[in-house]
Protein backbone atom coordinates (compact mmCIF):
# COMPACT_ATOMS: atom_id res chain seq x y z
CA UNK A 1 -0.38 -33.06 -32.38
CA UNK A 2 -0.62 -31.09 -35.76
CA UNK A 3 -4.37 -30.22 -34.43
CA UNK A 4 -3.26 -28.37 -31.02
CA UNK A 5 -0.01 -27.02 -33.25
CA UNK A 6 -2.56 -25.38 -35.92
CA UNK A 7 -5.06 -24.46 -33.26
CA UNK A 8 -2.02 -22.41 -31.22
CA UNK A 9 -1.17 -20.81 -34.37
CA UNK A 10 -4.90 -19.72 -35.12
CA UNK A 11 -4.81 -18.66 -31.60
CA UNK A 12 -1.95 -16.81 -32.21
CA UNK A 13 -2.59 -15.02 -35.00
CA UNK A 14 -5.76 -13.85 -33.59
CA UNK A 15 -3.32 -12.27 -30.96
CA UNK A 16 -1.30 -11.03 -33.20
CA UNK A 17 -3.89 -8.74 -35.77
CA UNK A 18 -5.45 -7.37 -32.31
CA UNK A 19 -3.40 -3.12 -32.04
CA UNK A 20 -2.72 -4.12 -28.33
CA UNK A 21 -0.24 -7.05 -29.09
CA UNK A 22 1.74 -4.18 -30.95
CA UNK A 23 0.87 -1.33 -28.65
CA UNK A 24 2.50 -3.38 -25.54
CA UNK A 25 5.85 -4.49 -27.81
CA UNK A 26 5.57 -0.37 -28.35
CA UNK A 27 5.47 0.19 -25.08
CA UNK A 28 8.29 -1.92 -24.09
CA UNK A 29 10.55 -0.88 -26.87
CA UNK A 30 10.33 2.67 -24.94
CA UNK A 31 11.00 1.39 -21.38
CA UNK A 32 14.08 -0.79 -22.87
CA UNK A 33 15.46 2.91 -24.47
CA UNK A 34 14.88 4.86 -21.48
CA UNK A 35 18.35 2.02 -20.32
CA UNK A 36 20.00 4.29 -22.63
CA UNK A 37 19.11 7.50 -20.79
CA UNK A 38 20.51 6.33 -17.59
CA UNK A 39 23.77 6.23 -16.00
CA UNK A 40 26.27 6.53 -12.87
CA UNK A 41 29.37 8.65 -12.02
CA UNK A 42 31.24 9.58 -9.20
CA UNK A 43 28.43 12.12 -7.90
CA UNK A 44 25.25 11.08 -8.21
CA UNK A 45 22.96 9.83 -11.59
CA UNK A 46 22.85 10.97 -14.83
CA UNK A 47 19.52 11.12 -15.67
CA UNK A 48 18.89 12.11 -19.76
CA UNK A 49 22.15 14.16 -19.81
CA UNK A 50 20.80 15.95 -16.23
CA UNK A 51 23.34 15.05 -13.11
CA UNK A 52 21.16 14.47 -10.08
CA UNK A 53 23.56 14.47 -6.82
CA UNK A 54 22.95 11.07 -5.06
CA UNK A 55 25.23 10.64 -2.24
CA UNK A 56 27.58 7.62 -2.19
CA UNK A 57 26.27 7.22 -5.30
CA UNK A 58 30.51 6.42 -6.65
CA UNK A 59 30.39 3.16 -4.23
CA UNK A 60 28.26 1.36 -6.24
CA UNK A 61 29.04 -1.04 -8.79
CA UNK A 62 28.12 -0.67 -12.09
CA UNK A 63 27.12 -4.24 -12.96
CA UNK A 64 24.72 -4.09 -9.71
CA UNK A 65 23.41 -0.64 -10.75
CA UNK A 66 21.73 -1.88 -14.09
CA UNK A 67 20.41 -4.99 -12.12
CA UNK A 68 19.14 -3.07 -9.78
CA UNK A 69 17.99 -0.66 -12.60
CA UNK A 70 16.49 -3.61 -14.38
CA UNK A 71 14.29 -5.18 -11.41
CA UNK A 72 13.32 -1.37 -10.26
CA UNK A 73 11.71 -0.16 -13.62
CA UNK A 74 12.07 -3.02 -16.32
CA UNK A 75 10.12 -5.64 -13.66
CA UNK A 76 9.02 -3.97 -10.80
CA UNK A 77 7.19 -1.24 -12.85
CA UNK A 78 6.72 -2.24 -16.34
CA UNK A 79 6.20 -5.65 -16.44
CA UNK A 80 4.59 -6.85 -13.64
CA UNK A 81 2.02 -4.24 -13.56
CA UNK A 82 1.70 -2.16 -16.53
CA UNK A 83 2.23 -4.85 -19.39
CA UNK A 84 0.57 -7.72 -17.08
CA UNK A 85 -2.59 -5.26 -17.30
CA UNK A 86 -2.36 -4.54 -20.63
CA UNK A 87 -1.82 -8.49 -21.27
CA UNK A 88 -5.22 -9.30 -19.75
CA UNK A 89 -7.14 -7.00 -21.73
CA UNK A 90 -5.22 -8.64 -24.75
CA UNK A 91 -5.58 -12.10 -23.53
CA UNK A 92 -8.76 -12.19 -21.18
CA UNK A 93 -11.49 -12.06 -24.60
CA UNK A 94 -9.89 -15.70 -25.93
CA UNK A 95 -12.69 -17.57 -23.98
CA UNK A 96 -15.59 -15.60 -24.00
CA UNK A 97 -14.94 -13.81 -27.27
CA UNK A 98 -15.17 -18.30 -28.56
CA UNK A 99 -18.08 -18.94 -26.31
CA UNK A 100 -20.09 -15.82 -27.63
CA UNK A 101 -19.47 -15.85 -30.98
CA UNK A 102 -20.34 -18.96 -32.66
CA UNK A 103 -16.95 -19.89 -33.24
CA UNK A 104 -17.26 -22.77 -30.55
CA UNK A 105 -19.38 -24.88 -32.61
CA UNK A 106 -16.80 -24.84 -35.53
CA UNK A 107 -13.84 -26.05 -33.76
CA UNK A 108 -15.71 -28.63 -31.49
CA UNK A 109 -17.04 -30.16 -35.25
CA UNK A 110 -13.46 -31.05 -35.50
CA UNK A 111 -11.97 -34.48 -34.50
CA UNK A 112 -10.52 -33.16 -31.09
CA UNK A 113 -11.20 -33.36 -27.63
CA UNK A 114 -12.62 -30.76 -25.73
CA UNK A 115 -9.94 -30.77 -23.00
CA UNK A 116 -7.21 -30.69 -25.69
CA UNK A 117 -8.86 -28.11 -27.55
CA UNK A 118 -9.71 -25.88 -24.10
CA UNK A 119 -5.63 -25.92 -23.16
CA UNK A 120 -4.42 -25.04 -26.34
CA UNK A 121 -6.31 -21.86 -25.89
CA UNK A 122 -4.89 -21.58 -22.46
CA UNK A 123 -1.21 -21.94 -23.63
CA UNK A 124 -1.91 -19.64 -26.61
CA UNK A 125 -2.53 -16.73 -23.66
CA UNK A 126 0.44 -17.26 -22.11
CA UNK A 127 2.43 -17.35 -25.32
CA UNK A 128 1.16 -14.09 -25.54
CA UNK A 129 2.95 -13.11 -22.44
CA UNK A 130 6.38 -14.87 -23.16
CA UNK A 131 7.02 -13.28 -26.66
CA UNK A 132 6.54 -9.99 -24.78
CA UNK A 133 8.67 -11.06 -21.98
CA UNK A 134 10.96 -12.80 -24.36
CA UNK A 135 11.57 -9.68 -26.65
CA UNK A 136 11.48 -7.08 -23.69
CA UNK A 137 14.55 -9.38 -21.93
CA UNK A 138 16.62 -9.53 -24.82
CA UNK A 139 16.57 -5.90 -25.75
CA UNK A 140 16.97 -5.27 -22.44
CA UNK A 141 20.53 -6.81 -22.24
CA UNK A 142 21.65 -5.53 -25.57
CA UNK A 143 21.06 -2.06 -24.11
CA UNK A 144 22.29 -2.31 -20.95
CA UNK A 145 25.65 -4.15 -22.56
CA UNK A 146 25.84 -1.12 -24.75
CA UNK A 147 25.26 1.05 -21.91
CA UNK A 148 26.79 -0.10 -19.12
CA UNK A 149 29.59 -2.08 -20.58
CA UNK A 150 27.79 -5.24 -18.15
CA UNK A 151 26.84 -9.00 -19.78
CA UNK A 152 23.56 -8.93 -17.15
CA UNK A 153 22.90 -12.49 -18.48
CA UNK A 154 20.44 -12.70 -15.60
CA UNK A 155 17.48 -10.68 -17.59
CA UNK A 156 16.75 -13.63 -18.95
CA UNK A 157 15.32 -15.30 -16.04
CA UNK A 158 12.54 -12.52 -16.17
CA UNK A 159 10.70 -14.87 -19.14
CA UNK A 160 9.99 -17.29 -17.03
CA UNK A 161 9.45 -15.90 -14.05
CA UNK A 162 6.99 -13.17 -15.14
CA UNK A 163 5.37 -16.41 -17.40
CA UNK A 164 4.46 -17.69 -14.00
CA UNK A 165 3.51 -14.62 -12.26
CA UNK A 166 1.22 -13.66 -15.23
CA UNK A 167 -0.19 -17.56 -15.11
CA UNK A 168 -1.39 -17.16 -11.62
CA UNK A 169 -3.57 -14.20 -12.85
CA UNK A 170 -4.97 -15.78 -16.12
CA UNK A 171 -5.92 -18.98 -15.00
CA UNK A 172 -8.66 -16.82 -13.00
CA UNK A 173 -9.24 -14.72 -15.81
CA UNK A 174 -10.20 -17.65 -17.64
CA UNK A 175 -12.45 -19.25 -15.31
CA UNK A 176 -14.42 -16.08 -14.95
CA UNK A 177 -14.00 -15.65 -18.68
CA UNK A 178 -15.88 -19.63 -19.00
CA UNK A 179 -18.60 -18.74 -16.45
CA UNK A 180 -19.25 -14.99 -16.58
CA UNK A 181 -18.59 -15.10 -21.00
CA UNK A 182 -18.05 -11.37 -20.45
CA UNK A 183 -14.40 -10.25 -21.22
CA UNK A 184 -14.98 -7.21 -19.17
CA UNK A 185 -16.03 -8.56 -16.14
CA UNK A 186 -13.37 -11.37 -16.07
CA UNK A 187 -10.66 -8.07 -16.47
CA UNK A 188 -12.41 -6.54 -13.68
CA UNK A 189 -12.67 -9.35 -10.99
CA UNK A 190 -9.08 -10.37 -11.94
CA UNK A 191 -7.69 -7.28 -10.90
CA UNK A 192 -9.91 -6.95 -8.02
CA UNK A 193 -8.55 -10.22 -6.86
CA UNK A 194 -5.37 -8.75 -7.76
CA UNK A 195 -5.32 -5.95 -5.32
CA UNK A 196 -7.00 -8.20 -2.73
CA UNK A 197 -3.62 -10.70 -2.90
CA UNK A 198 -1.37 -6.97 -2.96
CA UNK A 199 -3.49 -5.99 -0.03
CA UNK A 200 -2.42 -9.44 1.76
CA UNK A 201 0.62 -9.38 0.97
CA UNK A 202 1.19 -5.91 2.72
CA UNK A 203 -0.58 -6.76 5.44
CA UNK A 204 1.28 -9.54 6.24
CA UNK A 205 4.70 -8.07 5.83
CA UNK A 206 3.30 -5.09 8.51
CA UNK A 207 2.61 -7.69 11.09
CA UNK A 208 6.05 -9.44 10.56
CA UNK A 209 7.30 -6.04 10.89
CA UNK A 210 5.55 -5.47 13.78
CA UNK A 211 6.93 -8.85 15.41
CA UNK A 212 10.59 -7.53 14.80
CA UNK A 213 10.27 -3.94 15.95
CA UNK A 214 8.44 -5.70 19.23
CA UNK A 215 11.37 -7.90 19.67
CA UNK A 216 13.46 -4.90 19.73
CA UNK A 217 11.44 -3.33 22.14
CA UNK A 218 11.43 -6.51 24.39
CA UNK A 219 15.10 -6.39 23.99
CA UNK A 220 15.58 -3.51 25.69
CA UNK A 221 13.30 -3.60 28.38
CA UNK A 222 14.82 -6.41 29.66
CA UNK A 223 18.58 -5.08 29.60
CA UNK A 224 16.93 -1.87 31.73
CA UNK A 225 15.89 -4.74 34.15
CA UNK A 226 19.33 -6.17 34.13
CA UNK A 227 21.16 -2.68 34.59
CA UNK A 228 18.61 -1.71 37.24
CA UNK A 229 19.36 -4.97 39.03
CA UNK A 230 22.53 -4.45 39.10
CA UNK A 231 22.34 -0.35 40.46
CA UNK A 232 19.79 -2.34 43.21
CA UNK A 233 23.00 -4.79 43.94
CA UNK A 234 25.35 -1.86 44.12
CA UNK A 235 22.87 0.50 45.84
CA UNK A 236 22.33 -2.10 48.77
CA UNK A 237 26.46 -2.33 49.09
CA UNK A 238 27.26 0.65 48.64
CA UNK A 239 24.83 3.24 50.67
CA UNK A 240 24.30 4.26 54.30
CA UNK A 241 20.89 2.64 55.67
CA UNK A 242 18.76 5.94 55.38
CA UNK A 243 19.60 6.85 51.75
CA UNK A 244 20.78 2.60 51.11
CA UNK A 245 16.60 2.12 51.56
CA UNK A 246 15.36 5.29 49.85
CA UNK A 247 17.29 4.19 46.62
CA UNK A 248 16.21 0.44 46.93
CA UNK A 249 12.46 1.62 47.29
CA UNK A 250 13.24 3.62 43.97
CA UNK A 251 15.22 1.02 41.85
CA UNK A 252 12.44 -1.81 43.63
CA UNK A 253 9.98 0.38 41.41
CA UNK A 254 11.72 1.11 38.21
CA UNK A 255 11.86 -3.11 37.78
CA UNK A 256 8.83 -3.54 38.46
CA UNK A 257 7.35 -0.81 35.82
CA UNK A 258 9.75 -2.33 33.38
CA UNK A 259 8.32 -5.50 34.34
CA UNK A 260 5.09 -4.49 33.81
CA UNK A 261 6.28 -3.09 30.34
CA UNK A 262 7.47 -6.38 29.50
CA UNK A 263 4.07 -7.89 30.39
CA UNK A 264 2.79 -5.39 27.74
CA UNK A 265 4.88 -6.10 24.71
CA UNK A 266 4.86 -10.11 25.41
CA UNK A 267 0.53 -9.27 24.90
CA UNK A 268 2.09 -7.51 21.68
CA UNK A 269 3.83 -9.82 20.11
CA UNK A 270 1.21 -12.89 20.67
CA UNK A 271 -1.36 -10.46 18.93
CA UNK A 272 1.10 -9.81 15.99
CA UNK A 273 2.25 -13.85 15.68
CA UNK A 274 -1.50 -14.45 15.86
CA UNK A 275 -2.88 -12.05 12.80
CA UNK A 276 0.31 -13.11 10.91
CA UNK A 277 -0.69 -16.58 11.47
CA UNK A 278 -3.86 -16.27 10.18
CA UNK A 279 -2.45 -14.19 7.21
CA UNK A 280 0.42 -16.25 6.26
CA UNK A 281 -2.59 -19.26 6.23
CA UNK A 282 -4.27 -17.30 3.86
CA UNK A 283 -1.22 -16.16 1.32
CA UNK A 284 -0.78 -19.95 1.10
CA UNK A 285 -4.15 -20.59 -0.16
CA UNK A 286 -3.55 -17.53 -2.05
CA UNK A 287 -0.96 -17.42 -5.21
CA UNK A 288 2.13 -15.23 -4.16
CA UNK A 289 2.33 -12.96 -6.95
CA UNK A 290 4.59 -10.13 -5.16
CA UNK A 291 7.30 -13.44 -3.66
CA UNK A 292 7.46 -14.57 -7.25
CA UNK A 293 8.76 -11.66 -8.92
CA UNK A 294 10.73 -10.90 -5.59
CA UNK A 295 12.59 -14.50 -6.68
CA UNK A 296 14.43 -11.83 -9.60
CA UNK A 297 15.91 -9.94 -6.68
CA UNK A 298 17.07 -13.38 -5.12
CA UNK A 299 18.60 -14.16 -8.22
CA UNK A 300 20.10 -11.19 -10.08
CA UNK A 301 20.65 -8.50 -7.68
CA UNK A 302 23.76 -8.94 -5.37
CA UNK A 303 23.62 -10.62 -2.41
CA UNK A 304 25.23 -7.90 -0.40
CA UNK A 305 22.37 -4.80 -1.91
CA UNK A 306 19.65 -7.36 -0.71
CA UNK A 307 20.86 -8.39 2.55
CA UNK A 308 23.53 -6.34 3.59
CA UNK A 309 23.53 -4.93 7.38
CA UNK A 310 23.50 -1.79 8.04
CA UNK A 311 25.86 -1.05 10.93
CA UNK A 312 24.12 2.08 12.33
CA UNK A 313 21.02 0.06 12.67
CA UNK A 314 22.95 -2.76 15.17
CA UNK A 315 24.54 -0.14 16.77
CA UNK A 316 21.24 1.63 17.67
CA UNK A 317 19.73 -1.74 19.17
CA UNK A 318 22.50 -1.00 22.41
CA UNK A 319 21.02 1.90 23.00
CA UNK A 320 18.33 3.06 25.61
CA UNK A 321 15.75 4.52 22.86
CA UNK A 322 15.58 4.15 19.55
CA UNK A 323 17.25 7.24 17.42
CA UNK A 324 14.62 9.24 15.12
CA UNK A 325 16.03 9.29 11.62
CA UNK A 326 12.89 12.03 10.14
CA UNK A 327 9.42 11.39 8.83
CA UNK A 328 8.08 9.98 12.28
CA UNK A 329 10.53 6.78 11.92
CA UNK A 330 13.00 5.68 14.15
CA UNK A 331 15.87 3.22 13.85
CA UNK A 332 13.85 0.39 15.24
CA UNK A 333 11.40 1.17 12.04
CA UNK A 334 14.09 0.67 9.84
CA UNK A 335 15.84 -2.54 11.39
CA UNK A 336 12.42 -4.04 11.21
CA UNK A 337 11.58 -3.50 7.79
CA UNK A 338 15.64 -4.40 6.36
CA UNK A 339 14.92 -8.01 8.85
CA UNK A 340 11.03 -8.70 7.42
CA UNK A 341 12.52 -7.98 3.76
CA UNK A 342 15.08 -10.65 4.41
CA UNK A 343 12.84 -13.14 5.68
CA UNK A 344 10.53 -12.76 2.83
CA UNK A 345 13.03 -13.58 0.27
CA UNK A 346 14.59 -16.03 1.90
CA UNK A 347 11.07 -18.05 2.04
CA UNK A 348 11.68 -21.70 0.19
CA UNK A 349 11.03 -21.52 -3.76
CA UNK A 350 8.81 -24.63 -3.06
CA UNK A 351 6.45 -22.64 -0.79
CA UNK A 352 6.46 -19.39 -2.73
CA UNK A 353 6.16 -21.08 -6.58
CA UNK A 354 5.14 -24.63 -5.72
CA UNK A 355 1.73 -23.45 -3.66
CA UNK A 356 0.77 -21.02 -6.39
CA UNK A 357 1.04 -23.54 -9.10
CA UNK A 358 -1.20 -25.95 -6.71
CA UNK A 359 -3.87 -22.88 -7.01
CA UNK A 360 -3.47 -22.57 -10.81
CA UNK A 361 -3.72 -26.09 -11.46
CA UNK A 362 -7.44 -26.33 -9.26
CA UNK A 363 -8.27 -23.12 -10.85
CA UNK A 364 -7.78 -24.55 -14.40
CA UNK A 365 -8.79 -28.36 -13.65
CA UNK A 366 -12.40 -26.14 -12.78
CA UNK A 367 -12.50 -24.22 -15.31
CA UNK A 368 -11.75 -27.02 -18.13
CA UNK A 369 -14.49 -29.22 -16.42
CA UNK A 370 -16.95 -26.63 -17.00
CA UNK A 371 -15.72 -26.11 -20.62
CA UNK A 372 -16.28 -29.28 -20.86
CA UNK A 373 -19.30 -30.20 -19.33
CA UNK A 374 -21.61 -27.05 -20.57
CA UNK A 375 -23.29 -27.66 -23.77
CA UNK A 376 -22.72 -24.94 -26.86
């Protein structure tokens, strides 16, 4: 035990004399100040002592305001992609910087095993990340106490959910780190894998989209049917024979183009359920970087600023067409997107965390046999 304690703290103060280790606790000292810059009244933001008008602006709490401050530009911005980047370039040299410069032989002299010896460098990277994480959480709710008046105790659950995110990224900067030895190329492929689970991720909330706004569609087609039924009901009671046939002919044809619109969107929506099939199959291989931080929105924000209905939105699902609401969208667009949103945070913890951890652990397990199997 007092051999992986003193090879941490080696590890750690290795960490700790590189400028980047200091640059990043910089870096988040200024993103924790801008809190201070920020505020609410009853007619828009306050922005650095400039009012920008934001309509209904007064209706929102001021507790939820610096959560949703918080999550917006404390996680969503800073820490899960700037400081995560700057932690890899910190963090992803541990490996290959050993393996490259003679240090290996030292340390593997000593009376410890190479497995031991390969995770304590592992967990010394991610203590990089949760002293960051760590400090950036707790200055973040002293300011926003001072600021907003608000005990947002919930800031805290940012350590270790960022921890995790971060892990899901290092364990395959390490493995690239072990085989490649290069520090730059394990940076480079781990953001390029990245981008490729981003790029995933997108994709698959577009064709969940896409299955909504199609139900909507399919929706109303088939309540044209049923009020064009029912004009063919009325039509056949109500008109003389001449015009009584001329209006059947016409309604007889308006159900069956609807019909054959129907025919359309049920092709539709089996092509969307099948590419989200196929891309939900591969986010499960995949780790879900984007649903894990999401899981601070589950968890701090308010239950009604996540899921809350909007009422224009059900209203427009009565109508004949969808109402255009600017920018080429229309309110089918946005019911789509509020529904997919939902969905995807309400996915279990156990799928979202639980499947990503399975894909660290192989990741690691592979990349510790191969520390351990090459010879130095």
């Amino acid at each position: 035990m007092r051999q992986t304690v003193a090879l941490i703290v080696d590890a750690y103060r290795e960490l700790n004399y590189k400028k980047l280790f200091w640059i990043t606790l910089i870096l988040s000292a200024v993103v924790v100040l801008s809190f201070l810059g920020v505020n609410i009244n009853d007619h828009g933001l306050i922005i650095f002592g400039k009012a920008w008008p934001v309509p209904h602006m007064a209706m929102l709490d001021r507790a939820v305001f610096y959560r949703l401050l918080f999550l917006v530009l404390g996680v969503d911005i800073w820490l899960t992609w700037a400081a995560t980047i700057l932690a890899l370039v910190s963090t992803a040299g541990i490996f290959p910087d050993l393996l490259t410069g003679g240090s290996i032989d030292l340390y593997l002299s000593k009376p410890i095993s190479r497995l031991r010896f390969f995770l304590s460098k592992y967990f010394t990277g991610l203590l990089f990340v949760g002293l960051q994480v760590g400090a950036f959480s707790a200055a973040s709710f002293i300011v926003l106490a001072i600021r907003g008046q608000v005990w947002i105790w919930g800031v805290f659950l940012a350590i270790p959910i960022v921890l995790v995110f971060y892990s899901y990224l290092y364990c395959v900067c390490v493995l690239l780190g072990v085989l490649t030895r290069s520090t730059l190329t394990a940076i480079l492929l781990t953001i390029l894998l990245w981008l490729v689970i981003t790029g995933v991720h997108a994709v698959e909330m577009k064709t969940l989209s896409a299955q909504f706004k199609d139900g909507y569609v399919r929706e109303r087609i088939e309540r044209r049917i049923e009020n064009e039924e029912r004009n063919l009901i009325a039509a056949q009671k109500t008109y003389a024979q001449t015009l009584r046939e001329s209006r059947v002919s016409f309604s007889q044809k308006k159900i069956e183009t609807f019909r054959q619109d129907l025919r359309e969107n049920a092709a539709d929506i089996a092509d969307d359920r099948k590419w989200h099939g196929r891309l939900f199959l591969a986010k499960t291989l995949l780790p879900k970087t984007s649903e894990t931080v999401a899981l601070m929105q589950r968890w701090l924000a308010s239950t009604s600023a996540i899921h809350g209905s909007n009422p224009e939105y059900e209203r427009a699902l009565t109508e004949d067409e969808p109402r255009q609401i600017g920018f080429g969208r229309n309110t089918d667009d946005e019911r789509a997107e509020e529904a997919t949103k939902k969905q995807v945070l309400d996915r279990p913890i156990s799928w979202v965390v639980g499947t990503s951890l399975l894909f660290e652990i192989a990741i690691v397990s592979l990349a510790a046999w191969i520390f351990c199997r090459r010879d130095y």
